[in-house]
C-alpha atoms as a PDB file:
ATOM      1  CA  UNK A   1     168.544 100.238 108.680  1.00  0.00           C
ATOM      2  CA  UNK A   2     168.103  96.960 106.767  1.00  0.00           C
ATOM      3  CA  UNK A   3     165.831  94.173 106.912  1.00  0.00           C
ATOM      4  CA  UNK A   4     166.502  91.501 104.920  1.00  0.00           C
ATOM      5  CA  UNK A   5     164.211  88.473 104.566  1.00  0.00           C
ATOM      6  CA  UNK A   6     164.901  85.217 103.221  1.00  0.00           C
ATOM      7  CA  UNK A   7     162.996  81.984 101.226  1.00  0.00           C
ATOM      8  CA  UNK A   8     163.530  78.523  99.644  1.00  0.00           C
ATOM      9  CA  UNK A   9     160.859  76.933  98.703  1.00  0.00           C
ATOM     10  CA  UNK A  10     157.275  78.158  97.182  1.00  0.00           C
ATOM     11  CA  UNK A  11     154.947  76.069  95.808  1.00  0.00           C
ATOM     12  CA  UNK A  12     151.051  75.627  95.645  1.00  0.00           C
ATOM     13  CA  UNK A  13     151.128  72.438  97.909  1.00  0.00           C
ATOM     14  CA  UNK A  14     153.772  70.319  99.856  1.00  0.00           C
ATOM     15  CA  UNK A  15     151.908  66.760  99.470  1.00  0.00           C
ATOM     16  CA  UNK A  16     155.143  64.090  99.233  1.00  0.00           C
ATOM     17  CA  UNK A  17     155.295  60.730 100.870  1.00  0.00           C
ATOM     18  CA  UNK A  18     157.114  62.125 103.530  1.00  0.00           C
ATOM     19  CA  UNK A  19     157.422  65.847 105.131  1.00  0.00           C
ATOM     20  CA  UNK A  20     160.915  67.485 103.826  1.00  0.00           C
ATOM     21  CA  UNK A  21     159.893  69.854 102.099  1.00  0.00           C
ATOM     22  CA  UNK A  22     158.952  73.450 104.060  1.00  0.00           C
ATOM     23  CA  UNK A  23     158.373  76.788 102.625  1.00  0.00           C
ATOM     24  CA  UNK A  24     155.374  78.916 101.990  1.00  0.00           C
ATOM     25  CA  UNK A  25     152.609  79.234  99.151  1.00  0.00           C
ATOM     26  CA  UNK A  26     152.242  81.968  96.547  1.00  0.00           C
ATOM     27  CA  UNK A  27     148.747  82.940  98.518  1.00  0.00           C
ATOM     28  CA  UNK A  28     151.262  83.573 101.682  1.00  0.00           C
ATOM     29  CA  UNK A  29     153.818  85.279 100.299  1.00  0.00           C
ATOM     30  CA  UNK A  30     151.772  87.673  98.813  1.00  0.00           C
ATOM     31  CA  UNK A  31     150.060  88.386 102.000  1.00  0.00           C
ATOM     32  CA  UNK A  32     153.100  88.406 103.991  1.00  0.00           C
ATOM     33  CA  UNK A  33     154.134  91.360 101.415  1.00  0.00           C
ATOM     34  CA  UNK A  34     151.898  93.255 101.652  1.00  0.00           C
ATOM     35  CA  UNK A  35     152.258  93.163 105.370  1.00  0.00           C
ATOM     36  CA  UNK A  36     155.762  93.811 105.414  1.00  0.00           C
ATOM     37  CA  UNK A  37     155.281  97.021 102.992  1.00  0.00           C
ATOM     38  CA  UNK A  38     153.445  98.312 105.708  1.00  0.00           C
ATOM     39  CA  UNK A  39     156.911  98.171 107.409  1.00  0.00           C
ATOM     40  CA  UNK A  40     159.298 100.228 105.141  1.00  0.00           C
ATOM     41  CA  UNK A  41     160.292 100.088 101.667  1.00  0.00           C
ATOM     42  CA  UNK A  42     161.481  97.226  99.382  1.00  0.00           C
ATOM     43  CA  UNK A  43     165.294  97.795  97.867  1.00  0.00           C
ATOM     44  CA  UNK A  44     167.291  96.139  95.297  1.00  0.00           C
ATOM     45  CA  UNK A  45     170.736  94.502  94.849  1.00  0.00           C
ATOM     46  CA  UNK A  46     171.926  97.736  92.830  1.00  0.00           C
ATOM     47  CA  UNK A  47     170.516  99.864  95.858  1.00  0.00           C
ATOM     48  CA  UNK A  48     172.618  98.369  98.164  1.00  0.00           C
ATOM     49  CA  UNK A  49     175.170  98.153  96.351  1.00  0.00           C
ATOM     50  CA  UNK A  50     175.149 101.941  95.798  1.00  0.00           C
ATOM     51  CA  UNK A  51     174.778 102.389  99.648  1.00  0.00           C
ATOM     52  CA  UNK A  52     178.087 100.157 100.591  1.00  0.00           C
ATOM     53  CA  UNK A  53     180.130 101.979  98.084  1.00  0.00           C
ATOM     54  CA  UNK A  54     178.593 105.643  99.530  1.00  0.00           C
ATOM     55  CA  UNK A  55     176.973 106.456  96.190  1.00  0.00           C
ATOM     56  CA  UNK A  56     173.439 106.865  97.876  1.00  0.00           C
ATOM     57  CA  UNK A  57     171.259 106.192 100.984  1.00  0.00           C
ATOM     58  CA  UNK A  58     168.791 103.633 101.773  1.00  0.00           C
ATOM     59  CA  UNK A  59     165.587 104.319 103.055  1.00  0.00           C
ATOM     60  CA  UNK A  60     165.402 104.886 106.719  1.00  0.00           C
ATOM     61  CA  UNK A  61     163.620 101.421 107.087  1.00  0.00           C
ATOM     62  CA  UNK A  62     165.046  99.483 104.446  1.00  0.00           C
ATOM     63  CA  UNK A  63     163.504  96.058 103.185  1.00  0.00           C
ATOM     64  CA  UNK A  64     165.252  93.944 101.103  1.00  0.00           C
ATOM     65  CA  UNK A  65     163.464  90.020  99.639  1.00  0.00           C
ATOM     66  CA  UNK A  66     166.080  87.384  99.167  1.00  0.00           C
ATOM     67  CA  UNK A  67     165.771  83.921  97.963  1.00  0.00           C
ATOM     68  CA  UNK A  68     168.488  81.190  98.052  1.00  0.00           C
ATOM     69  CA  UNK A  69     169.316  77.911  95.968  1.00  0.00           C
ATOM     70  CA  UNK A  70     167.656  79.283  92.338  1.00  0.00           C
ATOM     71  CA  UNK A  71     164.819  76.886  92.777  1.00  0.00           C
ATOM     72  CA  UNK A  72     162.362  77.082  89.323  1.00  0.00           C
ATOM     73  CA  UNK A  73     159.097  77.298  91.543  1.00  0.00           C
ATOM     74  CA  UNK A  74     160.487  80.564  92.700  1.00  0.00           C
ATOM     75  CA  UNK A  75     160.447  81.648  89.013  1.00  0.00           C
ATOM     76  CA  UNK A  76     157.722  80.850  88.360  1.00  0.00           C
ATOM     77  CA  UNK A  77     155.445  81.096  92.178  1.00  0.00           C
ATOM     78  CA  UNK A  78     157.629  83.523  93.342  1.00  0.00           C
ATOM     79  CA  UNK A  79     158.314  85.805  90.827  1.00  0.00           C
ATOM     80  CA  UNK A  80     154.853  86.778  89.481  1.00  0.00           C
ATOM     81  CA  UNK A  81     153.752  87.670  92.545  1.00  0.00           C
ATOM     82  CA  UNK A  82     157.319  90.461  92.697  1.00  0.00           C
ATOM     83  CA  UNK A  83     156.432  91.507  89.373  1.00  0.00           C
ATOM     84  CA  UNK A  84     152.418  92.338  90.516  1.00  0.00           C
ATOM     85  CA  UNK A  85     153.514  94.179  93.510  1.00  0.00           C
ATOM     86  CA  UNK A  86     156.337  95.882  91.810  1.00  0.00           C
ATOM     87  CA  UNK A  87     158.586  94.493  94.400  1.00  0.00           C
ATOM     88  CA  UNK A  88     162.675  93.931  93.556  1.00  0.00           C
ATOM     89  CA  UNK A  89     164.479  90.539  95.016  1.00  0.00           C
ATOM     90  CA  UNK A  90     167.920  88.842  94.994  1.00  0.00           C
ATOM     91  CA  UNK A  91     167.508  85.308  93.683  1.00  0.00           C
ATOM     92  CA  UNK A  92     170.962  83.480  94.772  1.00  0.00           C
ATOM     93  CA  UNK A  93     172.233  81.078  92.653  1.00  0.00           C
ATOM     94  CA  UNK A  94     174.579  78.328  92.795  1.00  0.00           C
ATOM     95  CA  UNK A  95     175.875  78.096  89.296  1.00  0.00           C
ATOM     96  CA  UNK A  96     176.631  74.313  89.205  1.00  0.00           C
ATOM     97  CA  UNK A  97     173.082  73.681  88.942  1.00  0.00           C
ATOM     98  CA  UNK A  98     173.736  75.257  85.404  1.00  0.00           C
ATOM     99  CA  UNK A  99     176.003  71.517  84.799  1.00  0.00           C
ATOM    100  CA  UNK A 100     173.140  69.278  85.732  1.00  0.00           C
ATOM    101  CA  UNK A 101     174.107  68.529  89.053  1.00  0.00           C
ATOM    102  CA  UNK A 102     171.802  68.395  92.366  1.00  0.00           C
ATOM    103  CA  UNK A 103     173.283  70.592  95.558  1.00  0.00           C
ATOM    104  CA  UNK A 104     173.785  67.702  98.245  1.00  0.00           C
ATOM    105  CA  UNK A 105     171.258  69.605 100.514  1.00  0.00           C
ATOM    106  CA  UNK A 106     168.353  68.907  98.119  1.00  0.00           C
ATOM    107  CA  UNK A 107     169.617  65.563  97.406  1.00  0.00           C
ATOM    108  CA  UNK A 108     168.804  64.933 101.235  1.00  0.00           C
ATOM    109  CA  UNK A 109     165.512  66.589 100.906  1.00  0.00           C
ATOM    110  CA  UNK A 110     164.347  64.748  97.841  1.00  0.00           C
ATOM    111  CA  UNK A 111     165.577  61.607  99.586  1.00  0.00           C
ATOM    112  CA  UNK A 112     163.790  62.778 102.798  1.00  0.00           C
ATOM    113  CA  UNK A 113     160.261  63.115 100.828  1.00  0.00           C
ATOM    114  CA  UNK A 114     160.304  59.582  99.316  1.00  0.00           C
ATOM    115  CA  UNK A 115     162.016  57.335 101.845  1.00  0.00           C
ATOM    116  CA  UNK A 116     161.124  57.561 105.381  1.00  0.00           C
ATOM    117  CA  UNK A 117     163.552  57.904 108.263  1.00  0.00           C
ATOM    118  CA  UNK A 118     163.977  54.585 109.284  1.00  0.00           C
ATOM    119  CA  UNK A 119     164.750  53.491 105.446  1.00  0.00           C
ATOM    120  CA  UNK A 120     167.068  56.101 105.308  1.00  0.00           C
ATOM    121  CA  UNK A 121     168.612  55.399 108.716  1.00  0.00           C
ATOM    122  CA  UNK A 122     169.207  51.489 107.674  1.00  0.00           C
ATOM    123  CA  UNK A 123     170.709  52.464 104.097  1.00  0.00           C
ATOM    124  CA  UNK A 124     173.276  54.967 105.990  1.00  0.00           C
ATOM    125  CA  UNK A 125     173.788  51.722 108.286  1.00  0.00           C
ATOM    126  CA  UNK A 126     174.361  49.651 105.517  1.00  0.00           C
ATOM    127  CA  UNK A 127     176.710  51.945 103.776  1.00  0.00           C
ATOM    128  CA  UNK A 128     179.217  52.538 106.783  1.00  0.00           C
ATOM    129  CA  UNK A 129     179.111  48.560 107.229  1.00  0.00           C
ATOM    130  CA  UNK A 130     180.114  47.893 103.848  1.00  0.00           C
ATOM    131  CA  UNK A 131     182.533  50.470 103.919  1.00  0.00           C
ATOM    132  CA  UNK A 132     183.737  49.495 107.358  1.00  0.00           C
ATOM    133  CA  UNK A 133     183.245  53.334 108.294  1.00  0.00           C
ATOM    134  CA  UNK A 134     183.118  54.139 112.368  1.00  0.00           C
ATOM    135  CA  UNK A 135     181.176  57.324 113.527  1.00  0.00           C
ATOM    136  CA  UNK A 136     181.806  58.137 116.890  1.00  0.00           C
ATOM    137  CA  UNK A 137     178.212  58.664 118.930  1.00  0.00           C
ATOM    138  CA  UNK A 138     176.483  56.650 116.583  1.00  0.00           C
ATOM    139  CA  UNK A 139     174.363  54.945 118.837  1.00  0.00           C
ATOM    140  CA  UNK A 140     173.548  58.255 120.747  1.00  0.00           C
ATOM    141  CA  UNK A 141     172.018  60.220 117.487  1.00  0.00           C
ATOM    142  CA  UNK A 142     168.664  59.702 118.728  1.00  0.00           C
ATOM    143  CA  UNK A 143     169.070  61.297 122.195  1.00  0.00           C
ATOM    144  CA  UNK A 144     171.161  63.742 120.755  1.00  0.00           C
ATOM    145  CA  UNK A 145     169.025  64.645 118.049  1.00  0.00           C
ATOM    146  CA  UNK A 146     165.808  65.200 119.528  1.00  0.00           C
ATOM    147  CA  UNK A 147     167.914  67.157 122.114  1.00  0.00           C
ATOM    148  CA  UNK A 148     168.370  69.353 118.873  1.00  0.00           C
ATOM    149  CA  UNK A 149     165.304  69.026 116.577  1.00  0.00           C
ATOM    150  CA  UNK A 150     162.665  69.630 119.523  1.00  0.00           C
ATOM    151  CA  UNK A 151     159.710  69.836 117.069  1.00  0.00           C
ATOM    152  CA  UNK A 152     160.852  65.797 115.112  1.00  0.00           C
ATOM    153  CA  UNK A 153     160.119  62.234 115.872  1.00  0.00           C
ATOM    154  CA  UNK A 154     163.041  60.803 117.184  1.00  0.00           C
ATOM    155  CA  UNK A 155     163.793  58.635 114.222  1.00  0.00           C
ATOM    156  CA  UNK A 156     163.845  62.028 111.908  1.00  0.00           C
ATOM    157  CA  UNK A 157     165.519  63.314 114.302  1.00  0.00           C
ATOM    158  CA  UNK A 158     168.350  61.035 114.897  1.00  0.00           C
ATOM    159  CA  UNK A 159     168.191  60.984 111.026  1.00  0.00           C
ATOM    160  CA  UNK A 160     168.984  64.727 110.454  1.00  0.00           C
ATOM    161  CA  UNK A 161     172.090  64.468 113.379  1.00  0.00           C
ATOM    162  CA  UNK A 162     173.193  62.123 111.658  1.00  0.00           C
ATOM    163  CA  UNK A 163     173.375  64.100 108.535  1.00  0.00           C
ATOM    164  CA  UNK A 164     173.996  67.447 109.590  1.00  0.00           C
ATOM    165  CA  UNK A 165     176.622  66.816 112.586  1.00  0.00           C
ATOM    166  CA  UNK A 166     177.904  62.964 112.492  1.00  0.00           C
ATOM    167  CA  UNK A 167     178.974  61.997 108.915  1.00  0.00           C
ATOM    168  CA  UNK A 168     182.403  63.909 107.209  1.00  0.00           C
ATOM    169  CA  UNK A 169     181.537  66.140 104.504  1.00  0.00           C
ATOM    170  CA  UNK A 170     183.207  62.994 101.934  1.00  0.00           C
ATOM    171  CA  UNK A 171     181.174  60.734 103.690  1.00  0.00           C
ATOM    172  CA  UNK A 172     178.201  62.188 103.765  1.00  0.00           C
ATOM    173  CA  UNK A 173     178.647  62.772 100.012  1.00  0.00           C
ATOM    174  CA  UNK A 174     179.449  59.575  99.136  1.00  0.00           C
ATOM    175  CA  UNK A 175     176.312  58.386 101.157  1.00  0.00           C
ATOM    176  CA  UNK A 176     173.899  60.674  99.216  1.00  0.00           C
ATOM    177  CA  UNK A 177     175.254  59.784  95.860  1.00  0.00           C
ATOM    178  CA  UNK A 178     174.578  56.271  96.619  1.00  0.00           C
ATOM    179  CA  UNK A 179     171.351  56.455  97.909  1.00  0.00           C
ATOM    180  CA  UNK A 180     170.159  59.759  95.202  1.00  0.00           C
ATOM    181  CA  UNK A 181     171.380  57.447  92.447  1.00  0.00           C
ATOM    182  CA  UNK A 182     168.965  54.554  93.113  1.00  0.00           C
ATOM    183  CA  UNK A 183     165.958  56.948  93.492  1.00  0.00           C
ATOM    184  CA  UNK A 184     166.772  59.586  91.014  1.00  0.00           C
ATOM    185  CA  UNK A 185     167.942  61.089  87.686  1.00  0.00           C
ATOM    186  CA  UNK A 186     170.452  63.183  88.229  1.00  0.00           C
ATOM    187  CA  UNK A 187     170.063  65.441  84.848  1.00  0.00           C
ATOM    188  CA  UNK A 188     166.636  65.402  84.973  1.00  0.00           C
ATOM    189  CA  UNK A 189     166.330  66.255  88.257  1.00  0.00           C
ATOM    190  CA  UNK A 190     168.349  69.888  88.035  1.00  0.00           C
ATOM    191  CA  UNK A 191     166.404  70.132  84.600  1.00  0.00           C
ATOM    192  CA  UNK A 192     163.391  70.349  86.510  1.00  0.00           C
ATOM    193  CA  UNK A 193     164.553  71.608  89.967  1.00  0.00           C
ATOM    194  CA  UNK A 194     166.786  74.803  89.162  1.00  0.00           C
ATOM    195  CA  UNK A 195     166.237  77.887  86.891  1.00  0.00           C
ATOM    196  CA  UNK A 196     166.666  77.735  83.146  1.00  0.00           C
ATOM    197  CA  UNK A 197     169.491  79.191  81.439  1.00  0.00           C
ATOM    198  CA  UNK A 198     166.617  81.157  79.547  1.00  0.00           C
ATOM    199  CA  UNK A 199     164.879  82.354  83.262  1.00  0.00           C
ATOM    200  CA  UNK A 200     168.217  82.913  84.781  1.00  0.00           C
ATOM    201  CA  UNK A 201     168.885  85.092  81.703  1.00  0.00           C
ATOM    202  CA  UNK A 202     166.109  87.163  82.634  1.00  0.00           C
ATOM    203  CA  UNK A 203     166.899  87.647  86.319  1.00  0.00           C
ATOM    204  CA  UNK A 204     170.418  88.527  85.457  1.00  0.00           C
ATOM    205  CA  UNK A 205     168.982  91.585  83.051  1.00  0.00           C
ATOM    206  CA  UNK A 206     166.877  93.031  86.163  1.00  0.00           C
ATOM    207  CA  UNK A 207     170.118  92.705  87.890  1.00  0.00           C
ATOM    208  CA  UNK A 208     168.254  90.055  89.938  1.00  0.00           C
ATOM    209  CA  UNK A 209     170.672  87.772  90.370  1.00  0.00           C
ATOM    210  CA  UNK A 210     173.443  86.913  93.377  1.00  0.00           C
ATOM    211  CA  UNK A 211     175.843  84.256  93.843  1.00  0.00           C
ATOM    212  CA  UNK A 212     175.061  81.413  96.318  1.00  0.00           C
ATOM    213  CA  UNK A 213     178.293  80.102  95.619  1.00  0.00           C
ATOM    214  CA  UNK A 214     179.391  77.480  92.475  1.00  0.00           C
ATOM    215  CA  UNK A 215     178.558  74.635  94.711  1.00  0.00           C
ATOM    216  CA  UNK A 216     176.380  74.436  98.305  1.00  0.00           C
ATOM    217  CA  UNK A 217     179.320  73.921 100.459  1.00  0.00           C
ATOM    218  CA  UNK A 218     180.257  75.742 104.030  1.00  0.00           C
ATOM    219  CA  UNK A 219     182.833  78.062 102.155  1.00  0.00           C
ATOM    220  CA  UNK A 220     184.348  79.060 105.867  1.00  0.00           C
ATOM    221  CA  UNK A 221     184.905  75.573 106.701  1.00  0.00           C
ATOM    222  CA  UNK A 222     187.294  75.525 103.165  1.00  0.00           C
ATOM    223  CA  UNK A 223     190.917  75.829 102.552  1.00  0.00           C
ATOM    224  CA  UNK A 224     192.071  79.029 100.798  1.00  0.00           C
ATOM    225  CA  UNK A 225     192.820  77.378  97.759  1.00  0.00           C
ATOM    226  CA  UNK A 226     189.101  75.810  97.735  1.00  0.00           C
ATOM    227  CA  UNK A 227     187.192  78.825  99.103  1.00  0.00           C
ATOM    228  CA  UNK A 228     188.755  80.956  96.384  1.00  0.00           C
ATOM    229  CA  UNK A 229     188.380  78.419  93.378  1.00  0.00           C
ATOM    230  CA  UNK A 230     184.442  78.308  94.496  1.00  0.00           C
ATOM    231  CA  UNK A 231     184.038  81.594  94.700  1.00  0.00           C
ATOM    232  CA  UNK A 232     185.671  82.995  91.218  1.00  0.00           C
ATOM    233  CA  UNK A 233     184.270  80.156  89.402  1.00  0.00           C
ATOM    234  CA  UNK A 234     180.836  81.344  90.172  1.00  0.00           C
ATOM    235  CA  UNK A 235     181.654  84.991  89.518  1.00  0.00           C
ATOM    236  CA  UNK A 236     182.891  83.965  86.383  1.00  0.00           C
ATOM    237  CA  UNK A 237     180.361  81.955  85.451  1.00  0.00           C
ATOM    238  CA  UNK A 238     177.298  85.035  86.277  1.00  0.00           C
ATOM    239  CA  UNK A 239     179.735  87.743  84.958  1.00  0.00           C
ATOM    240  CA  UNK A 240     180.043  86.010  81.433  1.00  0.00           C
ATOM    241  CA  UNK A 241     176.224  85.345  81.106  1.00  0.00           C
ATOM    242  CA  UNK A 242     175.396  88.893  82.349  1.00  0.00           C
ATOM    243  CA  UNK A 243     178.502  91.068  81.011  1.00  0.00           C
ATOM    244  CA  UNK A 244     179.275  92.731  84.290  1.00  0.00           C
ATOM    245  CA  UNK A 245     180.574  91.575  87.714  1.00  0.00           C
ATOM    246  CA  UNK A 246     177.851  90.089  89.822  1.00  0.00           C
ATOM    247  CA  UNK A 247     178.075  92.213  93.179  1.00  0.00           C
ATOM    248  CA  UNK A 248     175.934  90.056  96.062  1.00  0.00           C
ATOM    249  CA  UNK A 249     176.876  86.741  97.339  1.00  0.00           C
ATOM    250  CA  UNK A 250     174.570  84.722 100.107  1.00  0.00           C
ATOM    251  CA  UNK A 251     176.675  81.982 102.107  1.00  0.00           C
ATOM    252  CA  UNK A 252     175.369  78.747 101.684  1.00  0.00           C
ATOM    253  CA  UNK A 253     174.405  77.291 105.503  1.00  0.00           C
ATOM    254  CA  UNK A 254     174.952  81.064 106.492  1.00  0.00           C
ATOM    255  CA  UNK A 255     176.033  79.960 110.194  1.00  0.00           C
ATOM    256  CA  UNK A 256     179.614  81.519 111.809  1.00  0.00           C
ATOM    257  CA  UNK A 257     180.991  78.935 110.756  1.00  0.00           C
ATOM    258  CA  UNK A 258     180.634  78.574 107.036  1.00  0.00           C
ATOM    259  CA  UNK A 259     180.693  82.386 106.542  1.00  0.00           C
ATOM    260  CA  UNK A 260     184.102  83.223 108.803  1.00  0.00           C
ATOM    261  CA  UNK A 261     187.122  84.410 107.142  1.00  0.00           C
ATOM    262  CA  UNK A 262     185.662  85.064 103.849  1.00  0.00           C
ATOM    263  CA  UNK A 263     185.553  88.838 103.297  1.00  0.00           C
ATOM    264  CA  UNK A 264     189.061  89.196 101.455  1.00  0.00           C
ATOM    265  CA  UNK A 265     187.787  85.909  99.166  1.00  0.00           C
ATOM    266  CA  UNK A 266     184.601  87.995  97.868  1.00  0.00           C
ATOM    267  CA  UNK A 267     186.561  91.072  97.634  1.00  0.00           C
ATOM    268  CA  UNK A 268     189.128  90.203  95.422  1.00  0.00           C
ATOM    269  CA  UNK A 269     186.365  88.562  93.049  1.00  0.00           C
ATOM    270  CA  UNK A 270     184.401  91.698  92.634  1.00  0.00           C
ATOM    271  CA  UNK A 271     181.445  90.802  95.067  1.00  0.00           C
ATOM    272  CA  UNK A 272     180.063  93.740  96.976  1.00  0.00           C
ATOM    273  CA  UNK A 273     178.149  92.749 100.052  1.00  0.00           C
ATOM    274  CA  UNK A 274     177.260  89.253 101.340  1.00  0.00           C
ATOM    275  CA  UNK A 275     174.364  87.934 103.335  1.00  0.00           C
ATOM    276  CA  UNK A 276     174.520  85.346 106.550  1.00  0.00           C
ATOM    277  CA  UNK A 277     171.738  84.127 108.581  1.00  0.00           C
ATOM    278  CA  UNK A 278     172.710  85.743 111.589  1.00  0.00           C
ATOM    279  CA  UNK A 279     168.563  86.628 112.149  1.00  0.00           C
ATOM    280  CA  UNK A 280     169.269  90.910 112.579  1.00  0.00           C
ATOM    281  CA  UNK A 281     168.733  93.836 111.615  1.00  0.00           C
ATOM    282  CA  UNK A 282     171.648  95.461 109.953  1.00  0.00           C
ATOM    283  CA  UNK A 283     171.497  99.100 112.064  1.00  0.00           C
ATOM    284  CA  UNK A 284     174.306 100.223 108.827  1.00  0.00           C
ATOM    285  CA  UNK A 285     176.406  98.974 106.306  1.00  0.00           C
ATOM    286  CA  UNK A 286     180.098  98.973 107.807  1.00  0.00           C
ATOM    287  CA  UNK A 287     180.784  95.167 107.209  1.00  0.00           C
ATOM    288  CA  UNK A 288     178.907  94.492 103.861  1.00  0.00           C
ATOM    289  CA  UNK A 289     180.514  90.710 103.675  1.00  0.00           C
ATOM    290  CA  UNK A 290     178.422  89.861 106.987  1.00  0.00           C
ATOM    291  CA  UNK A 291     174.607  91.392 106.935  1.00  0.00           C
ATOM    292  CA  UNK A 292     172.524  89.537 109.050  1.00  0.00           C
ATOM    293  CA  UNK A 293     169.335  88.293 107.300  1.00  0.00           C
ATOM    294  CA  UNK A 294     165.926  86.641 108.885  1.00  0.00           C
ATOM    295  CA  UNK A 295     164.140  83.974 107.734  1.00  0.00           C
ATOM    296  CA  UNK A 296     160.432  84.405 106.047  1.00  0.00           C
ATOM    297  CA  UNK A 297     159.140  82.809 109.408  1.00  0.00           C
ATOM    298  CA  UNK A 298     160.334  85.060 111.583  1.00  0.00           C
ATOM    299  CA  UNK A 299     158.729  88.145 109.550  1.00  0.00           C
ATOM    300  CA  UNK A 300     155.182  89.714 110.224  1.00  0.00           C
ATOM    301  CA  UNK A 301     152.735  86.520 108.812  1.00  0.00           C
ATOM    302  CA  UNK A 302     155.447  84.136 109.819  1.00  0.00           C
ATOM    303  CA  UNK A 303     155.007  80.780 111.519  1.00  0.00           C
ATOM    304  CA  UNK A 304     157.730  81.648 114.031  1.00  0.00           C
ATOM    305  CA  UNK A 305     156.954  85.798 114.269  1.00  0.00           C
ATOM    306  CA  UNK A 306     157.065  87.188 117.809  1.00  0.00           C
ATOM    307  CA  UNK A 307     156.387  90.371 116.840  1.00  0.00           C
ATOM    308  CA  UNK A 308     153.263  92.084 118.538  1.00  0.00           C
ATOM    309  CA  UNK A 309     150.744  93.226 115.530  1.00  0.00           C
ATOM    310  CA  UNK A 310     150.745  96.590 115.842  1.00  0.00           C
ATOM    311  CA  UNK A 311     154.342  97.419 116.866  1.00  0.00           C
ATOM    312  CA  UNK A 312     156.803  98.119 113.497  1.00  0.00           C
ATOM    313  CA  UNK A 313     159.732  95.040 112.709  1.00  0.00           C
ATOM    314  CA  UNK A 314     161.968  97.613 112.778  1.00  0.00           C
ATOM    315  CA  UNK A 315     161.289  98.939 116.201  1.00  0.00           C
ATOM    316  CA  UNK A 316     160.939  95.159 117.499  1.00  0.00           C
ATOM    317  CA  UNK A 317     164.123  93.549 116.376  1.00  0.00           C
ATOM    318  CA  UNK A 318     165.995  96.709 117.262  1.00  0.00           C
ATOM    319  CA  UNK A 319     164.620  96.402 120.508  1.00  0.00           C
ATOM    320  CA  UNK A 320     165.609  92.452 120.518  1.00  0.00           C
ATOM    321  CA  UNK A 321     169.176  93.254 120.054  1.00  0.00           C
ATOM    322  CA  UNK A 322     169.813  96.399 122.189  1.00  0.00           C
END
């Protein structure tokens, strides 16, 4: 069997103007480590791969530390901590960081941490005025949203339905890059958000590295023609730097949704396995382009963890999904 856990963000503290930020400190992650060594044993990308292709077996109880969106704290938070413990991880990239640019989904978080909802709520306003844009169920984002966010105000709630279920994808990008312009440096924000060419160098000669696709978009949602251009470009992009074919790939958003139909896409650009966020355990390896994978929260030490103290993750999730 294999575990697979995920994280974002690590940093010391998460003091902004405004909560958007989430993710765990250095001091937790260690501990939650620790903890889940006591749970089976920690594999690599190359492992894995090796297992899908029936070169070698995993460990009965198989653990396997992921990280998506090549943030820099995890280099440098993250990492040390790995290299202490003597602990492998898949960092997953999305290589058109490596151009400067900001991923739209920490555009909104950035925005989220300096503005508050209700500034952010009349700018979106403002914009669809202008623009003489109509969203359907507008006025019912509130009700609908705290429907959906149960642990929100109902302003950031209504705020993140908004963003996450009301505006089109060109919309909600053309919103953003308003807004992100007026706050933000662009350049100098990926400069200091994303891994260095000189860091991601290093990953990639560990073999540390995975593909989070070239840009954060909902690759299942794409046509053919767009999935497929996203998904070479960043293959070709990690292959050149690295001098070999890059074999995992995490979907960005990792719902049904914005991983379906995309198995003969990573295939036929030399990616081996894939992870979702379908929150299992993966019992085997007989669709490599769909493990499920938890998030750090739901883990032993987690915020969200269910799982009684002295019964094994392995035995509990099992359990959850018989």
């Amino acid at each position: 069997m294999l575990l697979a856990v995920n994280y974002h963000y690590i940093r010391e503290e998460y003091n902004t103007p405004y909560p958007a930020f989430f993710g765990t400190t250095p001091e937790l992650f260690r501990k939650q480590l620790v903890e889940l060594s006591k749970h089976g044993s920690f594999v690599s990308a190359d492992d894995i791969a090796a297992a899908v292709k029936h070169e070698k077996k995993l460990p009965e109880h198989s653990i396997v530390i992921t990280f998506d969106d090549g943030l820099r704290e995890q280099y440098e938070y993250a990492l040390p901590v790995l290299n202490e413990l003597g602990i492998p991880a898949i960092f997953f990239v999305n290589t058109i960081n490596l151009e400067q640019k900001v991923s739209e989904v920490h555009k909104i978080h950035l925005l989220r941490s300096v503005i508050s909802p209700a500034d952010f709520l009349h700018q979106i306003t403002s914009y669809l005025k202008e623009h003489q844009i109509s969203i359907s169920d507008f006025s019912k984002a509130g009700e609908h949203g705290k429907a959906h966010y149960l642990y929100d105000n109902e302003e950031t709630a209504a705020l993140k339905y908004i963003l996450n279920f009301l505006l089109p994808q060109a919309v909600l990008s053309s919103v953003c890059n308003n807004i992100f312009n007026t706050h933000f440096d662009e350049a100098e924000t990926a400069n200091n958000m994303y891994f260095t060419r000189e860091q991601l160098s290093a990953l990639l000669n560990r073999n540390f590295i995975g593909s989070h696709g070239h840009e954060h978009l909902p690759l299942g949602t794409l046509s053919e023609h767009h999935k497929n251009e996203q998904v070479s470009k960043t293959q070709h992009i990690l292959s050149a730097l690295s001098g070999k074919n890059i074999p995992a790939f995490s979907y960005p958003y990792g719902s049904a949704t914005a991983c379906a139909d995309m198995q003969h896409t990573l295939q036929s650009n030399h990616f081996t396995f894939a992870f979702t966020m379908n929150r299992a355990v993966n019992i085997n390896l007989e669709t490599p382009f769909y493990l499920s994978r938890f998030d750090n929260n739901d883990v032993p030490l987690g915020k969200a963890s269910k799982i009684p103290v002295d019964m094994n993750m392995f035995d509990f999730f099992s359990s959850q999904n018989a």
